[in-house]
Protein backbone atom coordinates (compact mmCIF):
# COMPACT_ATOMS: atom_id res chain seq x y z
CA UNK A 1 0.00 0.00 0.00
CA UNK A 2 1.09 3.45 -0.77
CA UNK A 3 2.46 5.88 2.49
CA UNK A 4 1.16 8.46 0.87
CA UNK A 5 -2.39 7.46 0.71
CA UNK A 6 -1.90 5.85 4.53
CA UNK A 7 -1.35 9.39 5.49
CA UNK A 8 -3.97 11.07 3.84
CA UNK A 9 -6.41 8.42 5.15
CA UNK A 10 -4.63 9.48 8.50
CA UNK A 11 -5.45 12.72 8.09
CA UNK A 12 -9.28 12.41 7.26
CA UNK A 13 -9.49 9.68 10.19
CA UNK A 14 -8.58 12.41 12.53
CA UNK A 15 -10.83 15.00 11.22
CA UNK A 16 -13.41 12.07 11.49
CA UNK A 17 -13.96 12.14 7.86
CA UNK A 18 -13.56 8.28 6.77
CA UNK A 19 -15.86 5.73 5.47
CA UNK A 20 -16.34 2.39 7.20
CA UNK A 21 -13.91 0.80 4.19
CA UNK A 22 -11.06 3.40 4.39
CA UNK A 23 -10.97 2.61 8.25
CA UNK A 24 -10.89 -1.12 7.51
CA UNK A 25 -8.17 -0.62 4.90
CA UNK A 26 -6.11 1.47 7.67
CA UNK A 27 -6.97 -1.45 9.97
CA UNK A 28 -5.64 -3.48 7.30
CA UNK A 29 -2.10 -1.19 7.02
CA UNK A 30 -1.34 -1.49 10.86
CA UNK A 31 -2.25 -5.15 11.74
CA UNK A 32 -0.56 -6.92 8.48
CA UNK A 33 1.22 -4.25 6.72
CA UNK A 34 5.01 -3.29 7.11
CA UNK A 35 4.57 0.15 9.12
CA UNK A 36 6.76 2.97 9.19
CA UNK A 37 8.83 3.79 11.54
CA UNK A 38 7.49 7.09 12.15
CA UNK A 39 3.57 5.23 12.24
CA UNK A 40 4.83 2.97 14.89
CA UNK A 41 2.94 5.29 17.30
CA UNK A 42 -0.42 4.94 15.53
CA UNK A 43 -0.40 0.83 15.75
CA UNK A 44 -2.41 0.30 19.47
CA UNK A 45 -4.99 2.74 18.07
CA UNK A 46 -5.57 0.45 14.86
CA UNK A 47 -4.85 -2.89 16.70
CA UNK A 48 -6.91 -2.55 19.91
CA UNK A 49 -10.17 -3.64 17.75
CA UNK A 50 -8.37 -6.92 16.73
CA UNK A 51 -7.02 -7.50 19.95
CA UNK A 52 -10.73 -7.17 21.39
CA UNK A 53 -12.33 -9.48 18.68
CA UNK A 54 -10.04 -12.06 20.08
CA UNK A 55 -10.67 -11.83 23.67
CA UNK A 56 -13.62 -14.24 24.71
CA UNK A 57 -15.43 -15.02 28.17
CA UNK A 58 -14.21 -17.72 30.24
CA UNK A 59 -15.75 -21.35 30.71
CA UNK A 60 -16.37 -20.45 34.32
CA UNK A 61 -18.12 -17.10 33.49
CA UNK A 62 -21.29 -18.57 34.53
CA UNK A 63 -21.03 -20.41 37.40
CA UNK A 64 -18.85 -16.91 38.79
CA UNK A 65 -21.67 -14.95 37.60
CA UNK A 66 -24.15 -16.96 39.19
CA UNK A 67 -21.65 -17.17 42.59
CA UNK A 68 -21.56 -13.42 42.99
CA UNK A 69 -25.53 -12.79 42.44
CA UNK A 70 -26.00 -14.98 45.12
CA UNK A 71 -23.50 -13.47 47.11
CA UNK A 72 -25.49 -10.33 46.62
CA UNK A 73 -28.83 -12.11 47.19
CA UNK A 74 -27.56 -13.38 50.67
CA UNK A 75 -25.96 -9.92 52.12
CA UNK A 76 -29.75 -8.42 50.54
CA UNK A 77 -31.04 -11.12 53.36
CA UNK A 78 -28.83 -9.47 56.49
CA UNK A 79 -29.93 -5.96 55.43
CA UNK A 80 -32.73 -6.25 57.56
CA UNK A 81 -30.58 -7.01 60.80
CA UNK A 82 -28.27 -4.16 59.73
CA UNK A 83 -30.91 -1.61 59.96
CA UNK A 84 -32.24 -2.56 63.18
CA UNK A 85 -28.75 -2.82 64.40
CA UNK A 86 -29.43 0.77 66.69
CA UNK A 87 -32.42 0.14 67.70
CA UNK A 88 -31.34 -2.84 68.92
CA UNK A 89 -28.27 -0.97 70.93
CA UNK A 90 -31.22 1.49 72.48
CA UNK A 91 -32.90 -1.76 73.92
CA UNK A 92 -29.82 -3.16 75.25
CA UNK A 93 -29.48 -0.40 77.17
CA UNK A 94 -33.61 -0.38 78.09
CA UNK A 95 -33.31 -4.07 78.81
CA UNK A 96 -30.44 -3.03 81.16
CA UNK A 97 -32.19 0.06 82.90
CA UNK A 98 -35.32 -2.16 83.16
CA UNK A 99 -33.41 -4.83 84.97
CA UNK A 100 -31.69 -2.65 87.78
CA UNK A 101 -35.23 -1.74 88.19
CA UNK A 102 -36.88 -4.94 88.43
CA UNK A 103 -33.92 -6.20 91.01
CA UNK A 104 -34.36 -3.19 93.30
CA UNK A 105 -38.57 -3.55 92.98
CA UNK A 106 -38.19 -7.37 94.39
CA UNK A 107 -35.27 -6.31 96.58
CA UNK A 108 -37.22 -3.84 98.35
CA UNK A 109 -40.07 -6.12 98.73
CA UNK A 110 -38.56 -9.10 99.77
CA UNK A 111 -36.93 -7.11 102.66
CA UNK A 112 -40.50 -6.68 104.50
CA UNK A 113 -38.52 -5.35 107.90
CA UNK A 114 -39.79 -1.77 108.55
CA UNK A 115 -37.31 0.52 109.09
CA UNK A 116 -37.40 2.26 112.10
CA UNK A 117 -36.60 5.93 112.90
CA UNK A 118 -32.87 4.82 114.93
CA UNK A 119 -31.64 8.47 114.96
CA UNK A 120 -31.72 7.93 118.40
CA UNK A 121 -29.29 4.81 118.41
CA UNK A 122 -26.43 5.78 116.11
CA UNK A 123 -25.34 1.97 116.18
CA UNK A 124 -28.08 0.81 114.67
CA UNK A 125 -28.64 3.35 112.00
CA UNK A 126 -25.24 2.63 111.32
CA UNK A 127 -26.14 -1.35 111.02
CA UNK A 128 -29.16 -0.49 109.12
CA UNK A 129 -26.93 1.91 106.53
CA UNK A 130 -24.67 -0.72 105.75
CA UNK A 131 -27.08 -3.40 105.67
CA UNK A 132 -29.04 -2.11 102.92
CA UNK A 133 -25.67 -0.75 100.89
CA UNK A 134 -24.28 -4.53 100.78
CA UNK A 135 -28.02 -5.29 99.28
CA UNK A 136 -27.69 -3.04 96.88
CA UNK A 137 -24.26 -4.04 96.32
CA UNK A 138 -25.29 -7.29 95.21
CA UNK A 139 -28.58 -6.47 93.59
CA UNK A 140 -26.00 -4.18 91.34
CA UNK A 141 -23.52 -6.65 91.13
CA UNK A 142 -26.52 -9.14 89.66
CA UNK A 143 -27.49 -6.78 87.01
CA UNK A 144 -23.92 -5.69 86.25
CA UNK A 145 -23.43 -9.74 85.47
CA UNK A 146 -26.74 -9.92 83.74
CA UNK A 147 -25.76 -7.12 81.09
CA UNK A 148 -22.41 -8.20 80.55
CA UNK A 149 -23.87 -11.61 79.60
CA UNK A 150 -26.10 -9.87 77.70
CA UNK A 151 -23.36 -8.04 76.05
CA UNK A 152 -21.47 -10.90 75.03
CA UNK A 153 -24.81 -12.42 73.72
CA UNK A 154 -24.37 -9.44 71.06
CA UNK A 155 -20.76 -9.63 70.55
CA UNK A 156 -21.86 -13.43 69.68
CA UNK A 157 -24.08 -11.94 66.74
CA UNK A 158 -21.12 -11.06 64.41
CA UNK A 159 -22.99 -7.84 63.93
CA UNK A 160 -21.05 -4.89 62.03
CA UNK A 161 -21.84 -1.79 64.12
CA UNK A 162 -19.79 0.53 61.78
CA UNK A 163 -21.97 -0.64 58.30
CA UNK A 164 -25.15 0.13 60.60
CA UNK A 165 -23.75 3.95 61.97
CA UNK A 166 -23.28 4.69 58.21
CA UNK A 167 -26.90 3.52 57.29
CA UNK A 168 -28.25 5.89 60.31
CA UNK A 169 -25.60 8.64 58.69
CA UNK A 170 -27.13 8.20 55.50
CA UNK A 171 -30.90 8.77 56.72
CA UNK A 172 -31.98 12.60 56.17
CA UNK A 173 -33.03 14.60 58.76
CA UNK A 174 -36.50 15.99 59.05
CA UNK A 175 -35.84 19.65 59.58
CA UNK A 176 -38.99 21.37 59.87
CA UNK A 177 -39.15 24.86 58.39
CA UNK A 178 -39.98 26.72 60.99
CA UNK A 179 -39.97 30.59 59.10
CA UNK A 180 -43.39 29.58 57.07
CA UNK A 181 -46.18 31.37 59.43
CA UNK A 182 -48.91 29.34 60.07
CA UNK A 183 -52.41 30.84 61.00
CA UNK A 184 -54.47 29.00 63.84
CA UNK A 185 -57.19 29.84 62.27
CA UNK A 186 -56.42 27.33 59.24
CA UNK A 187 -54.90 24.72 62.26
C-alpha cells in the first residue's frame, strides 16, 4: 500500500472524515502491513479492535456470575438485621435500665422489715446503713453480670456496628421549616 495514501487516510481519520472501508483498509495497514517507523505510534490505536475481537469469556463465566448474584442475594437477606442494628443498641441499654429496676422492685419487697426511725441509736442506724448498701451491692452486682452476659450475647451476633452507623448517617433529617407562618385559624 502506498504511504502516501496511509497518510492522507490518516489525516481524514482524525478530522473524522472516513468511510467504514477506508478505516478497515487502515486497519488493514497497521495489523498486516510493514509500518513505518514514524507510524509505529499509531499501531495500538488500529490494533486494539483486533485484539478485542479475540478476547472471549471464560468457561467459568457462569457459574462466577451466578456465585456473585448470590453473594449479593444473601448480604440483601442481612440488610434487615443491619438496619435494626441501633435500635437494637437502644434496647440493650432499656433491657439493662429495666433490669436494675426490676432487682431493686423485688429487693425492696422481699426485705419486708420496717425501718425504724434509729436516729436515736447511732449503732443501729449505722447497722441499718450498711445493711441495705451490701443489698444493693449485690442487687448491682446481679445486674452488672446480667448485662455483661447480655453483652457478650451481642458480641456473639457477628454484627457490624460501623456498616449500621453509616446507614443511620445516611438517613436525612426531618428539619422542619420553621420561618413559614402558620395561622391557627387554618390549624
Amino acid at each position: 500500500m502506498n504511504n502516501e495514501r496511509i497518510y492522507t487516510l490518516l489525516e481524514k481519520y482524525w478530522n473524522c472524515e472516513t468511510s467504514v472501508s477506508e478505516e478497515q483498509e487502515l486497519q488493514a495497514f497497521f495489523n498486516f502491513g510493514n509500518v513505518p517507523a514514524d507510524l509505529l505510534q499509531f499501531v495500538p490505536v488500529f490494533a486494539y479492535k483486533q485484539k478485542q475481537q479475540t478476547i472471549s469469556l471464560s468457561d467459568d463465566f457462569d457459574r462466577k456470575l451466578e456465585a456473585s448474584i448470590r453473594k449479593a442475594d444473601r448480604q440483601k437477606q442481612y440488610i434487615t438485621i443491619k438496619i435494626f442494628e441501633p435500635f437494637l443498641r437502644i434496647a440493650a441499654s432499656i433491657i439493662l435500665i429495666a433490669g436494675i429496676g426490676i432487682s431493686v422492685y423485688f429487693f425492696a419487697k422481699q426485705n419486708n422489715q420496717v425501718f425504724a426511725e434509729t436516729y436515736n441509736d447511732p449503732n443501729a442506724a449505722l447497722e441499718q446503713a450498711t445493711s441495705a448498701l451490701e443489698k444493693l451491692s449485690l442487687a448491682l452486682q446481679a445486674t452488672e453480670e446480667a448485662s455483661f452476659k447480655s453483652l457478650e450475647q451481642l458480641d456473639n451476633l457477628n454484627l457490624d456496628w460501623s456498616e449500621i452507623d453509616s446507614l443511620s448517617s445516611e438517613i436525612p433529617l426531618y428539619k422542619p421549616d420553621l420561618n413559614n407562618n402558620i395561622e391557627l385559624e387554618n390549624l
